[in-house]
C-alpha atoms as a PDB file:
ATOM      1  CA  UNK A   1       5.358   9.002  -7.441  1.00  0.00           C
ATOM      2  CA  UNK A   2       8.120   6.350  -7.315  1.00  0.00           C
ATOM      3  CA  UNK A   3       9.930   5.702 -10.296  1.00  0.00           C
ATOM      4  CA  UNK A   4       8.250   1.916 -11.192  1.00  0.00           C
ATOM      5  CA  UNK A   5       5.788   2.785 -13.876  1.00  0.00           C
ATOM      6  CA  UNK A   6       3.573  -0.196 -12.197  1.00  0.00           C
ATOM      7  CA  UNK A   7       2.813   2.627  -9.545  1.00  0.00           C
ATOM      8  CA  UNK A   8      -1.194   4.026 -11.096  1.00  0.00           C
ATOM      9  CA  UNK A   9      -0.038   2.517 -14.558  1.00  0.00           C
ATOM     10  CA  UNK A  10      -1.708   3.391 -17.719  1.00  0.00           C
ATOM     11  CA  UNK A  11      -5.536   1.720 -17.357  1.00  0.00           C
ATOM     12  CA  UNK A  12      -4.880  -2.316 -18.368  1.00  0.00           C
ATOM     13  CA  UNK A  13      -1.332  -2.522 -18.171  1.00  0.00           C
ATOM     14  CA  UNK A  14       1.365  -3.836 -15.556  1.00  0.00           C
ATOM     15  CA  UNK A  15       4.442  -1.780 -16.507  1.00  0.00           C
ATOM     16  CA  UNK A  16       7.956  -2.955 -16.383  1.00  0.00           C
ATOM     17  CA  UNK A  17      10.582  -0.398 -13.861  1.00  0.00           C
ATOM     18  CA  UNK A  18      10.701   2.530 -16.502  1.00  0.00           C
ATOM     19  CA  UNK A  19      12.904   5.175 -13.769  1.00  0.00           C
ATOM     20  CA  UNK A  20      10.295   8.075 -14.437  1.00  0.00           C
ATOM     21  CA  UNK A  21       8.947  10.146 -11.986  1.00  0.00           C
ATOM     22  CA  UNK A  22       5.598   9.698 -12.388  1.00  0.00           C
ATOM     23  CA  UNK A  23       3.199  12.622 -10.716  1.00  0.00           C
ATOM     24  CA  UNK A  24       2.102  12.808  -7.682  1.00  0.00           C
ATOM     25  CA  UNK A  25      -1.127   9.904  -6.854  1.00  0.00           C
ATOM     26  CA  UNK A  26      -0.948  10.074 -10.448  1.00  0.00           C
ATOM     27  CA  UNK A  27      -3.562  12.799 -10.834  1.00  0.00           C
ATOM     28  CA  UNK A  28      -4.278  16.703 -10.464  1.00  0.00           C
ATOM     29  CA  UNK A  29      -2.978  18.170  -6.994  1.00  0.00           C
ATOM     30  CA  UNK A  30      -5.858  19.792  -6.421  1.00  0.00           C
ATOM     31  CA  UNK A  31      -7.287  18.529  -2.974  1.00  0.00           C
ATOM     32  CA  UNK A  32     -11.104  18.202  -3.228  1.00  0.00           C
ATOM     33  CA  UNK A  33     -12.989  19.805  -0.198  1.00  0.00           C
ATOM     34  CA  UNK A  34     -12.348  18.056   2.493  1.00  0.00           C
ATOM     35  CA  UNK A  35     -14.928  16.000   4.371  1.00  0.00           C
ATOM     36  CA  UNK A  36     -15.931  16.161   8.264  1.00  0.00           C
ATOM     37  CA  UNK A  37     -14.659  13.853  10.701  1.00  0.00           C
ATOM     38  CA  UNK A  38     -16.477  10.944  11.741  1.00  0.00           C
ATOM     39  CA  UNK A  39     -16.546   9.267  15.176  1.00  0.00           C
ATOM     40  CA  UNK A  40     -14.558   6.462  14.875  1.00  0.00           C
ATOM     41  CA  UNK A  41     -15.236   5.300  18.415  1.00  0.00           C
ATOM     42  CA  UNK A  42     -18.929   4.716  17.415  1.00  0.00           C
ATOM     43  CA  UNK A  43     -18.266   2.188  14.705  1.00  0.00           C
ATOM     44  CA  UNK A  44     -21.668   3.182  13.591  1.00  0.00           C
ATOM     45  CA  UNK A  45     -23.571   4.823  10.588  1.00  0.00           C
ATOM     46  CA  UNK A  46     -26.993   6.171  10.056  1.00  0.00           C
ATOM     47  CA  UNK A  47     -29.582   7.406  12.070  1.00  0.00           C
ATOM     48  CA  UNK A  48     -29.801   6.618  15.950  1.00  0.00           C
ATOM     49  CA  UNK A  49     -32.994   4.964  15.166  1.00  0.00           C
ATOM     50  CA  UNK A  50     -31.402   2.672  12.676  1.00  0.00           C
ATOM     51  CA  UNK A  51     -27.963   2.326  13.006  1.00  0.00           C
ATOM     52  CA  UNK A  52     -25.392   0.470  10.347  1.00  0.00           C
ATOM     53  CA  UNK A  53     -23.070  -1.770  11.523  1.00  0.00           C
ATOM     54  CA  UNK A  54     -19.744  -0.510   9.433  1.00  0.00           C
ATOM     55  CA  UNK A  55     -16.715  -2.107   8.974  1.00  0.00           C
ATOM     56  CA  UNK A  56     -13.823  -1.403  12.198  1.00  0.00           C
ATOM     57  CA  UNK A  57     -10.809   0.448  11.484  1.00  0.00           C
ATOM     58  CA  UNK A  58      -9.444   3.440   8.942  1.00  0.00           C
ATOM     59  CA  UNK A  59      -7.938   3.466   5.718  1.00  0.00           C
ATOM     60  CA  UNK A  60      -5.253   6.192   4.426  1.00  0.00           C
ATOM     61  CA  UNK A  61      -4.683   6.216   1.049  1.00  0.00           C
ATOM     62  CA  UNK A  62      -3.099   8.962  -1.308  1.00  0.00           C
ATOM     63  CA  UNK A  63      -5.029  11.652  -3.558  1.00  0.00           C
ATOM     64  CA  UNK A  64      -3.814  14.328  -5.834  1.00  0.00           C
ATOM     65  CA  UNK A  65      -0.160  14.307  -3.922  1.00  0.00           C
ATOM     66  CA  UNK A  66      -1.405  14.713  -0.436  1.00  0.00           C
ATOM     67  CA  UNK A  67      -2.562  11.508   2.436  1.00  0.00           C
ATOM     68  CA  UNK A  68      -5.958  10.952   3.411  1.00  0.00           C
ATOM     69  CA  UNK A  69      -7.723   8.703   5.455  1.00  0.00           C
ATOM     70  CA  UNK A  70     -11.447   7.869   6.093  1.00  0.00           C
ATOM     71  CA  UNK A  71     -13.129   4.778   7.893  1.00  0.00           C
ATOM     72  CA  UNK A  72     -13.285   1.563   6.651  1.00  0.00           C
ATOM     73  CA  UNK A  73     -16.916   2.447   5.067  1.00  0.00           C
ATOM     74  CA  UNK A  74     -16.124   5.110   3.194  1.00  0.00           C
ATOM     75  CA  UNK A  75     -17.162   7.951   5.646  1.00  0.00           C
ATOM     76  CA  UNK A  76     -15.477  10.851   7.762  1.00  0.00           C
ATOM     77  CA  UNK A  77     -12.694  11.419   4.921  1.00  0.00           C
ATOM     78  CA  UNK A  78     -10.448  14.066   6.232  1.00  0.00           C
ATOM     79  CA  UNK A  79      -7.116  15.366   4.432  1.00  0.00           C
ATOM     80  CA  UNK A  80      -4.085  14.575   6.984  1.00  0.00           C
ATOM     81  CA  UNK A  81      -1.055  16.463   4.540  1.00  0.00           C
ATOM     82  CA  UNK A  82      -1.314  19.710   2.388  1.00  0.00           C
ATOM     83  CA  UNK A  83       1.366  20.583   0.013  1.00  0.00           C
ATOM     84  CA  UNK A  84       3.003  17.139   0.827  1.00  0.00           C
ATOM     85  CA  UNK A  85       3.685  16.015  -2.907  1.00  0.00           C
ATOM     86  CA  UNK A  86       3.026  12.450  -0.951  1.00  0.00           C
ATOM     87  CA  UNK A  87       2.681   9.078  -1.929  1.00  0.00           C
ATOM     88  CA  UNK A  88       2.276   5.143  -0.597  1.00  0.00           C
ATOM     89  CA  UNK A  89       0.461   5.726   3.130  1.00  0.00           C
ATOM     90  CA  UNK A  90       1.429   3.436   5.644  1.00  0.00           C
ATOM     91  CA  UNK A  91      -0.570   3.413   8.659  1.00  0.00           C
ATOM     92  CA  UNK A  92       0.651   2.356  11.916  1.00  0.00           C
ATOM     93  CA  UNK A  93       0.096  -0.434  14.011  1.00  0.00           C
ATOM     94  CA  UNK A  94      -1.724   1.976  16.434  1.00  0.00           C
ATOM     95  CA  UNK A  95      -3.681   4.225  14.086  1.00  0.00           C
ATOM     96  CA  UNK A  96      -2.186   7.150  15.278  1.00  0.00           C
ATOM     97  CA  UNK A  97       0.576   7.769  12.602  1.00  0.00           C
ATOM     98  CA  UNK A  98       0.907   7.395   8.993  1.00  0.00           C
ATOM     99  CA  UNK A  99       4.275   6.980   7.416  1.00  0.00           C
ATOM    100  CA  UNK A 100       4.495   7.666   3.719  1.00  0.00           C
ATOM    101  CA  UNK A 101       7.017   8.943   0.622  1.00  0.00           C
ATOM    102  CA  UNK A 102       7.114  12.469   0.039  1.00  0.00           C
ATOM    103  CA  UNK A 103       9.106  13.952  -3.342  1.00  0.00           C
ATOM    104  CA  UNK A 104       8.812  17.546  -1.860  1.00  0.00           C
ATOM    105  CA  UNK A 105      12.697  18.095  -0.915  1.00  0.00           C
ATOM    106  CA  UNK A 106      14.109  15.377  -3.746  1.00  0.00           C
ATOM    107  CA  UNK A 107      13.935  12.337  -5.269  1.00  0.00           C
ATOM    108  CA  UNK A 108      11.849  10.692  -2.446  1.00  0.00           C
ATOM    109  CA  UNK A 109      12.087  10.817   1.176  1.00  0.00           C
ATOM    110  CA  UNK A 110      10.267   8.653   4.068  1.00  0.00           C
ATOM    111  CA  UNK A 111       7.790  11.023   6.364  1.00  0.00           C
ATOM    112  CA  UNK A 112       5.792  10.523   9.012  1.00  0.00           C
ATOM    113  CA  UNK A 113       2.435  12.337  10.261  1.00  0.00           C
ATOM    114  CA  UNK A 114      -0.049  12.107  13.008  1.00  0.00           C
ATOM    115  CA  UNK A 115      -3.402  11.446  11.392  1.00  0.00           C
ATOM    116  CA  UNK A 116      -4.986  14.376  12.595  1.00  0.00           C
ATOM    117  CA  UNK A 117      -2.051  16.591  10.564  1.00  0.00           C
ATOM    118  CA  UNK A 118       0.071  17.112  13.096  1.00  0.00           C
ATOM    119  CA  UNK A 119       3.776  16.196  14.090  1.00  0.00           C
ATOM    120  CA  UNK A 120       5.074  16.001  10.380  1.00  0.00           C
ATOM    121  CA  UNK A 121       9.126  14.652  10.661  1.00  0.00           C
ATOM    122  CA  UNK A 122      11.091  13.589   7.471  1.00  0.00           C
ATOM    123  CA  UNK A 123      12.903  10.422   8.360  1.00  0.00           C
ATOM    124  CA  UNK A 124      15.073   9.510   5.450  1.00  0.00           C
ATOM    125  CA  UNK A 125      17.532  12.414   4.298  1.00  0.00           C
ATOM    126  CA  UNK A 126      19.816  11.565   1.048  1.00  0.00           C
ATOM    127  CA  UNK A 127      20.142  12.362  -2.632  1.00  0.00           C
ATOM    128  CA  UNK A 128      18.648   8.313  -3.245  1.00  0.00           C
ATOM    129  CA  UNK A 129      15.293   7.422  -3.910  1.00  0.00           C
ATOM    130  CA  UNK A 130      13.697   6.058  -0.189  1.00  0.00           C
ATOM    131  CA  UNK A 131       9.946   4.641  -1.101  1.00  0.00           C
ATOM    132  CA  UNK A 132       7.266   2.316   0.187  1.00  0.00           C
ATOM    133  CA  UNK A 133       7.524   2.252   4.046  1.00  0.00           C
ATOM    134  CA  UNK A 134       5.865  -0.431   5.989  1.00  0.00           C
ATOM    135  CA  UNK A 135       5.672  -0.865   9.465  1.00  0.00           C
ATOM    136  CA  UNK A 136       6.586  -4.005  11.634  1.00  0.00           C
ATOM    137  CA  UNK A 137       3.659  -4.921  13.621  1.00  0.00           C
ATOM    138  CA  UNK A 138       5.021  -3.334  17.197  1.00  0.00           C
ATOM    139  CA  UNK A 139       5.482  -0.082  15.762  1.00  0.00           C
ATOM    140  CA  UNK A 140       8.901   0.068  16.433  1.00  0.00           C
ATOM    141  CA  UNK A 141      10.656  -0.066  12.985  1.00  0.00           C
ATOM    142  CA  UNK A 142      10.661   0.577   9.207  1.00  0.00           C
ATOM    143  CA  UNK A 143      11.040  -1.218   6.410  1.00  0.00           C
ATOM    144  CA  UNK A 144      11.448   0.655   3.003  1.00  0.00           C
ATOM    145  CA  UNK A 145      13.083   0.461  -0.260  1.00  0.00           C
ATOM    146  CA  UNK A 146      15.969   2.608  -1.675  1.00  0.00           C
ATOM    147  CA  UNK A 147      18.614   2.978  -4.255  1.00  0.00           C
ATOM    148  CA  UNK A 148      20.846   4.476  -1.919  1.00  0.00           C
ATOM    149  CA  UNK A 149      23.391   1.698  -2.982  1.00  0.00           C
ATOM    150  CA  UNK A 150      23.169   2.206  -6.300  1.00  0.00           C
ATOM    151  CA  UNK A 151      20.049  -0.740  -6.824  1.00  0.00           C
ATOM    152  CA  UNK A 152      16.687  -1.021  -5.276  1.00  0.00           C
ATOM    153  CA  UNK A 153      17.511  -2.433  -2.024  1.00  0.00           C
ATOM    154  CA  UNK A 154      14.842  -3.133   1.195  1.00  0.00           C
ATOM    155  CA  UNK A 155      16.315  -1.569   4.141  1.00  0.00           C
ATOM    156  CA  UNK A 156      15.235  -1.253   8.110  1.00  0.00           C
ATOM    157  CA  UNK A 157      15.010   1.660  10.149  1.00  0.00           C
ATOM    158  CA  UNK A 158      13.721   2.677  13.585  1.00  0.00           C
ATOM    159  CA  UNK A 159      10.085   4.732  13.451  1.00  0.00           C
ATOM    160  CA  UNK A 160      12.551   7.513  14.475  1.00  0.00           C
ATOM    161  CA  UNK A 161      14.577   7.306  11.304  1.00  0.00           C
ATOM    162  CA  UNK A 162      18.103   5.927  13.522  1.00  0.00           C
ATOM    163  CA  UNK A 163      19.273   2.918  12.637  1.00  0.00           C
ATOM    164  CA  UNK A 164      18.961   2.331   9.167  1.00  0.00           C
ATOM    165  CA  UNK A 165      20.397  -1.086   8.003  1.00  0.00           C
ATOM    166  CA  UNK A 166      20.177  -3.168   4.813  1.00  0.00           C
ATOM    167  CA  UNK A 167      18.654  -6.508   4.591  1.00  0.00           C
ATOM    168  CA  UNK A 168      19.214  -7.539   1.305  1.00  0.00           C
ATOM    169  CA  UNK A 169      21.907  -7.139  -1.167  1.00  0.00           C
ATOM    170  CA  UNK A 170      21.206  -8.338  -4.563  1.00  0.00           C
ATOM    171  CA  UNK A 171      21.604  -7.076  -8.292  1.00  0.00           C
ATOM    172  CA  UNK A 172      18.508  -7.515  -8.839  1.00  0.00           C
ATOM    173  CA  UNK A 173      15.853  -5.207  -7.869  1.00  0.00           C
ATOM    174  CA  UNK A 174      13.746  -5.676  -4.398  1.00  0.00           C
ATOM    175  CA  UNK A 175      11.256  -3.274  -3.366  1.00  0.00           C
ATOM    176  CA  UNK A 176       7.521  -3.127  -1.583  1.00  0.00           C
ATOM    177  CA  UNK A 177       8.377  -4.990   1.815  1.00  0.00           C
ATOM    178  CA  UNK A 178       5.613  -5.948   3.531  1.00  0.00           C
ATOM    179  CA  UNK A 179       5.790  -7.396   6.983  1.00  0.00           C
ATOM    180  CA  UNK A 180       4.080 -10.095   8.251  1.00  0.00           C
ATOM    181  CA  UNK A 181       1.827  -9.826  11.152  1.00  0.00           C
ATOM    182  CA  UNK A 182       3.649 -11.916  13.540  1.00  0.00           C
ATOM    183  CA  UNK A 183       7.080  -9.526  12.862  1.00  0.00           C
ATOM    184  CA  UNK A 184       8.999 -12.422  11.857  1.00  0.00           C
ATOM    185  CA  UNK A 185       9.175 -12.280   7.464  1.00  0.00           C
ATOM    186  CA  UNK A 186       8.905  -9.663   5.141  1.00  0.00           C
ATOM    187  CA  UNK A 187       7.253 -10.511   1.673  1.00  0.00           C
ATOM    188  CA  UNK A 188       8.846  -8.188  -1.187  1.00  0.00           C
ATOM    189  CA  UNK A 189       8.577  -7.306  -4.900  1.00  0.00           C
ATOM    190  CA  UNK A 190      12.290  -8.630  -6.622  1.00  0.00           C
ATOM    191  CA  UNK A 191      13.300  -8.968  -9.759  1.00  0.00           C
ATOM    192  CA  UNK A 192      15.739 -11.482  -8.919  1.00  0.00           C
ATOM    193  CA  UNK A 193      14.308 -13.937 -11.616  1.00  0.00           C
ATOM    194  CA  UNK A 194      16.597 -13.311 -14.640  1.00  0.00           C
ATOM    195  CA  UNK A 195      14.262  -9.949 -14.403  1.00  0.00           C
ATOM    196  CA  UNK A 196      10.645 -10.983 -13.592  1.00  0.00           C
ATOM    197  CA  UNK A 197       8.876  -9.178 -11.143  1.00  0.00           C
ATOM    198  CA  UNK A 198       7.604 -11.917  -8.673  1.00  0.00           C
ATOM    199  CA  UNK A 199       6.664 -11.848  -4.807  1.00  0.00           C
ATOM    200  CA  UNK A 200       9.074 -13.330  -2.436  1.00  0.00           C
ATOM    201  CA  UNK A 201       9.366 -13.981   0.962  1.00  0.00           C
ATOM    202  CA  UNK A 202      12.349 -13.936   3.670  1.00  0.00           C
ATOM    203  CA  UNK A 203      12.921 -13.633   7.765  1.00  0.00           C
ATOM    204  CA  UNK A 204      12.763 -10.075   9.128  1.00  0.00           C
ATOM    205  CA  UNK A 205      16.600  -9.827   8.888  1.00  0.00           C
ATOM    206  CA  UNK A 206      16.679 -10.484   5.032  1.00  0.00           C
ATOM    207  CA  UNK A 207      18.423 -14.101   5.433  1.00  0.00           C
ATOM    208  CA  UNK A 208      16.245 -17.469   3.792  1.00  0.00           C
ATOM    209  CA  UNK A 209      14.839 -15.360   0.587  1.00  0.00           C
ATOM    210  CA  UNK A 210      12.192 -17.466  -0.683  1.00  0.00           C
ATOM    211  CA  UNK A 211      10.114 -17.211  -4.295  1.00  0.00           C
ATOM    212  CA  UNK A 212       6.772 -17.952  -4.145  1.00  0.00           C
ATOM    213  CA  UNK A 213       5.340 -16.565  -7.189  1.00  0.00           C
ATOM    214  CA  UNK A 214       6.196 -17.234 -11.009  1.00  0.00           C
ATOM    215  CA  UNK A 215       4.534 -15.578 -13.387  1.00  0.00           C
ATOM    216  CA  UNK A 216       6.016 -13.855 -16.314  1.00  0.00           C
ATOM    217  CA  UNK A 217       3.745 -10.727 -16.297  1.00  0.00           C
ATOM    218  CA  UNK A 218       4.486  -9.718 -13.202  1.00  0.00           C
ATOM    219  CA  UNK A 219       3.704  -9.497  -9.654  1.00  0.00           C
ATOM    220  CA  UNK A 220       3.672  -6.779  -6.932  1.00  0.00           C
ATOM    221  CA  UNK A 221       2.297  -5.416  -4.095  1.00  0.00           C
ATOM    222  CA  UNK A 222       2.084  -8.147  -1.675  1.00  0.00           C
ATOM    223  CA  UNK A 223      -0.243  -7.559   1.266  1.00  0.00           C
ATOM    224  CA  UNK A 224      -0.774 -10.408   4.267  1.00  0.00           C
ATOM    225  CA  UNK A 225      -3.768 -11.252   5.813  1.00  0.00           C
ATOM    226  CA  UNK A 226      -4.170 -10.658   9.637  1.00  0.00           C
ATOM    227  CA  UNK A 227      -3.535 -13.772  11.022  1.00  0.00           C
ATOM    228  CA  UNK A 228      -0.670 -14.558   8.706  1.00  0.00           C
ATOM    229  CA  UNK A 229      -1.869 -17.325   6.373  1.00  0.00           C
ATOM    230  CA  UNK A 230      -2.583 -15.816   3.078  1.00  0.00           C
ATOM    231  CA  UNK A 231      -1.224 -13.124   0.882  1.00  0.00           C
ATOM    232  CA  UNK A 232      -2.891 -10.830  -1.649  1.00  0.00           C
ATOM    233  CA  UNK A 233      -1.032  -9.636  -4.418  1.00  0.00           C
ATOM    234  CA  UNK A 234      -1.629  -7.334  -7.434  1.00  0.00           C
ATOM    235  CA  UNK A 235      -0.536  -9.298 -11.132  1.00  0.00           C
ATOM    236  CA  UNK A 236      -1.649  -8.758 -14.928  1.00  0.00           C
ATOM    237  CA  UNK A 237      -0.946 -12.847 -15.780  1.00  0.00           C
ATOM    238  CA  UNK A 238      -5.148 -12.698 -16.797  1.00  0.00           C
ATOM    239  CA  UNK A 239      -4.685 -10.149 -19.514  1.00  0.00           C
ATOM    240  CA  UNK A 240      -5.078  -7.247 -16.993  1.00  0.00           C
ATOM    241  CA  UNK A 241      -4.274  -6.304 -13.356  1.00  0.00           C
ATOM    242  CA  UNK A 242      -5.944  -8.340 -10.939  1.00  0.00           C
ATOM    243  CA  UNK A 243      -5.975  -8.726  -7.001  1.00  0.00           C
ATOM    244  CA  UNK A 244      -5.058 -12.735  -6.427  1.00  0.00           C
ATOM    245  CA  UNK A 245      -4.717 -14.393  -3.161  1.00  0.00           C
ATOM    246  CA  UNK A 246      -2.095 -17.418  -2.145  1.00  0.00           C
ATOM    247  CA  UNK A 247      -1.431 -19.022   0.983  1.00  0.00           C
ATOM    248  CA  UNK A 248       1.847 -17.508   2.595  1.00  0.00           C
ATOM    249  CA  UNK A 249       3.977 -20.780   1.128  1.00  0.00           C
ATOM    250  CA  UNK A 250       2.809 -19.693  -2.827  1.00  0.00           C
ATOM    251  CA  UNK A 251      -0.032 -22.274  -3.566  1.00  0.00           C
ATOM    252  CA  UNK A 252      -3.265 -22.123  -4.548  1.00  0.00           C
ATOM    253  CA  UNK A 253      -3.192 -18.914  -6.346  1.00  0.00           C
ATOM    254  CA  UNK A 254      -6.816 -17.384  -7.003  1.00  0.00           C
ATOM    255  CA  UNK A 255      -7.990 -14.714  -9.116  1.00  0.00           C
ATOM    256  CA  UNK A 256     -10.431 -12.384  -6.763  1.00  0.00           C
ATOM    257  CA  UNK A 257     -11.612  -9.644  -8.552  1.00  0.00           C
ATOM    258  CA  UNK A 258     -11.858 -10.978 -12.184  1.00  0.00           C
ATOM    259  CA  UNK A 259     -12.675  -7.714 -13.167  1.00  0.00           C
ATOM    260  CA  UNK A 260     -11.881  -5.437 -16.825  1.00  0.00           C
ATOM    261  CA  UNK A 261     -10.608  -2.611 -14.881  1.00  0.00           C
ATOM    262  CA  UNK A 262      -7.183  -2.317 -13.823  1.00  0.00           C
ATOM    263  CA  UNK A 263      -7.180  -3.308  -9.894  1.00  0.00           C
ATOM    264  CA  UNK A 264      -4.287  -2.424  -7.719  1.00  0.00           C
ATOM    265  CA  UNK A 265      -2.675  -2.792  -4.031  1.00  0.00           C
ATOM    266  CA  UNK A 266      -4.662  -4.779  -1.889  1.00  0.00           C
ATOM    267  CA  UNK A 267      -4.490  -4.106   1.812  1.00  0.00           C
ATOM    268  CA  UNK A 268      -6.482  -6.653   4.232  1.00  0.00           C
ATOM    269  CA  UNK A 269      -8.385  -5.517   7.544  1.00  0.00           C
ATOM    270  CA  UNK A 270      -6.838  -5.849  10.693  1.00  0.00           C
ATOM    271  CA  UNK A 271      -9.603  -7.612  11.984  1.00  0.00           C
ATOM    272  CA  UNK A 272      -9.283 -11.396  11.328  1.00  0.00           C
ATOM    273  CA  UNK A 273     -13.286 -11.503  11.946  1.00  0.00           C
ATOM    274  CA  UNK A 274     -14.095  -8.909   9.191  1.00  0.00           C
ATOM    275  CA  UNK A 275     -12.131 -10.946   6.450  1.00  0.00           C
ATOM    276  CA  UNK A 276     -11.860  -7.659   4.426  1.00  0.00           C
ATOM    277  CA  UNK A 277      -9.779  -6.252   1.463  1.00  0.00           C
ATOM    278  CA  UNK A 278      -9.653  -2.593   0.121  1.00  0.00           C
ATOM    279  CA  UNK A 279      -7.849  -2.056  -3.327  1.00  0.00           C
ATOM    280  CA  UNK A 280      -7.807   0.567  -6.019  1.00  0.00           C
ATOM    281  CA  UNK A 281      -9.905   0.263  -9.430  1.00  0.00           C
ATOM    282  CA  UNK A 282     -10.416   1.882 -12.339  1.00  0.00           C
ATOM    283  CA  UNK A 283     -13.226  -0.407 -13.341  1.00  0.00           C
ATOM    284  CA  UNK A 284     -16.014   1.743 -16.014  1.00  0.00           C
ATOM    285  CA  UNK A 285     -12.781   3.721 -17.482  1.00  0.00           C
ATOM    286  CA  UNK A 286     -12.513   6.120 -15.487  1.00  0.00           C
ATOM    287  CA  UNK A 287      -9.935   7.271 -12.365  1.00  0.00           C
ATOM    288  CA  UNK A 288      -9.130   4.546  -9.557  1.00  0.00           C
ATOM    289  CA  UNK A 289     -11.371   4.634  -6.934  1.00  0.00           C
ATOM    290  CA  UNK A 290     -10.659   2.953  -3.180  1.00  0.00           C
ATOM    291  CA  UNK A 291     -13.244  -0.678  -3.172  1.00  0.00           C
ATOM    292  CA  UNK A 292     -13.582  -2.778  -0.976  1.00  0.00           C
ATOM    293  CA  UNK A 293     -14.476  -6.611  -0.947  1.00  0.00           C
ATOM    294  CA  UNK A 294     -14.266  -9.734   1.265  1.00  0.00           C
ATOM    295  CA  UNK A 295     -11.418 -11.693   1.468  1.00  0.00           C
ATOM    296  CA  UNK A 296     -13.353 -14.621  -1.315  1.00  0.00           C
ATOM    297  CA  UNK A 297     -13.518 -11.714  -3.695  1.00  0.00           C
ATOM    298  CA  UNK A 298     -17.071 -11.130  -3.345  1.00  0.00           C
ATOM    299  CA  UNK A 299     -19.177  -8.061  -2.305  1.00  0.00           C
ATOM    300  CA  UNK A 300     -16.751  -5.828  -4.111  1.00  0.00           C
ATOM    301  CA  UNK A 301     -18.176  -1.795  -3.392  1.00  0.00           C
ATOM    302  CA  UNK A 302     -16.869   1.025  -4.167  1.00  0.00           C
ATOM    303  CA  UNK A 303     -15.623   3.276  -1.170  1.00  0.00           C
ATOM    304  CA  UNK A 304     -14.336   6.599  -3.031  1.00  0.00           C
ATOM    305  CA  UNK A 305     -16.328   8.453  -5.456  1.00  0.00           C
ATOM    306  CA  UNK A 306     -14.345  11.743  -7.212  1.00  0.00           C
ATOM    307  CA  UNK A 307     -12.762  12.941 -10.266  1.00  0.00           C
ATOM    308  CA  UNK A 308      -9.198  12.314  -8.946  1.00  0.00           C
ATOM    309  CA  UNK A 309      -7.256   8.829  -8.662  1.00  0.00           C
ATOM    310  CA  UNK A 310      -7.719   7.633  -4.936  1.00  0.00           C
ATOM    311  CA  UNK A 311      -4.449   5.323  -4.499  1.00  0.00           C
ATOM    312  CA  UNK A 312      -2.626   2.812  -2.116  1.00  0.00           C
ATOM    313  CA  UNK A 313      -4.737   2.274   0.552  1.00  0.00           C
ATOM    314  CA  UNK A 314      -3.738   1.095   3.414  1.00  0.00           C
ATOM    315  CA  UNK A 315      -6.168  -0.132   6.447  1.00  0.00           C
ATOM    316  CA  UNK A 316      -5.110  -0.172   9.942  1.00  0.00           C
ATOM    317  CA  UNK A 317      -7.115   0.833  13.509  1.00  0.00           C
END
């Protein structure tokens, strides 16, 4: 796990940076059996008599150290890595890779895999922490964070691994890029706020760094809706951590989930029309689960049912 204690926190709380290494998916790294494939191409469930409309696309997320991904139901989970000691899935713009962190050969290094398990290549090679890859929406590049500069810096690479630059320098910490769907911003995590952890947005190439949240508990894990206009965001400000949703300029802030649990990492649908979010929850006390819920917070169902935390998923084609 990355060393930000906010990463599957303690049930209730939203952590302050506490530079442990946390275990892998924060659970047991024993892989449950692993499920058989469904046919994705279908978009279908159920019998051919009755078929179920289900929801388009695939979701990776991380379990017990190793990537998974399933459709956007629930259904046809199959195991992508084994042995990975992976975290933080990113799925690609085309579905047909998943970039992620993996602690296997140090501190933390970016990977990616095919999703059927094939084609693993480390990308990132140092002695720093590199953590929390997101695509850009051609596929072409990386963003990620790293202390490879001594703070937690967001840097840019090519999906090969070449070309890594930084785009910002600041004391402060910055961390969990997320890129917009049009290519052109990146929101982040910083701690540029005399030391609160707020979202923030700037251009692609790091210049016109904008705030856009405020709170003094926290915020993290920004995640943008498909056509660009919102952002959903993980904060404790309600006593707890909650999924809220702004518009992409910081206003009208809304609580979704209003839930006891501890609710983490939202990651929209593709699919403007679906007007989806899956997040993790460990609502009823027990490990975090992958749910799911439209984009007004309603309909919230739970996707993942096992005796292992199910973590940062991520929903692409």
């Amino acid at each position: 796990m990355s060393r930000f204690a906010h990463r599957c926190p303690p049930r209730g709380t939203l952590a302050v940076v506490s530079f442990t290494i946390l275990a892998a998916a924060c659970s047991d790294t024993t892989p449950p059996p692993v499920a058989p494939r469904f046919d994705a191409t279908t978009e279908q469930i159920g019998t051919a008599a009755a078929p179920v409309r289900a929801p388009k696309g695939r979701i990776a997320f991380a379990r017990g150290g190793e990537i998974f991904i399933m459709n956007a139901d629930g259904s046809g989970e199959v195991q992508v890595t084994t042995g990975a000691s992976a975290d933080y899935p990113a799925l690609s713009p085309s579905g047909r890779q998943i970039a992620f962190t993996s602690y296997l050969n140090g501190p933390g290094d970016i990977y990616v895999v095919n999703t059927d398990g094939s084609g693993l290549t480390r990308l990132t090679s140092t002695t720093a922490y590199e953590d929390m890859p997101s695509w850009s929406p051609n596929g072409k590049q990386i963003a990620f964070a790293s202390d490879r500069d001594g703070d937690w810096e967001i840097y840019v690479m090519n999906a090969s691994g070449s070309g890594v630059v930084p785009i910002t320098s600041d004391p402060a910490f910055d961390f969990e890029p997320a890129w917009s769907p049009d290519g052109r911003r990146i929101a982040f995590t910083s701690e540029r706020a005399g030391g609160n952890r707020d979202i923030w947005v700037m251009n692609a190439d790091g210049s016109n760094p904008m705030r856009l949240t405020t709170s003094v508990y926290g915020d993290a894990l920004a995640a943008w809706s498909p056509d660009g206009s919102r952002i959903a965001f993980t904060t404790e400000r309600d006593g707890n951590a909650e999924i809220y949703v702004m518009n992409a300029d910081g206003s009208a802030q809304t609580n979704l989930t209003m839930n006891a649990g501890s609710d983490w990492a939202p990651s929209w649908s593709p699919d403007r029309r679906q007007q989806k979010i899956a997040f993790q929850s460990s609502r009823g006390g027990g490990d975090y689960e992958i749910f799911l819920m439209d984009a007004d917070g309603s309909g919230q169902t739970p996707l993942t049912s096992n005796s292992l935390d199910d973590a940062y998923p991520k929903w692409g084609k």
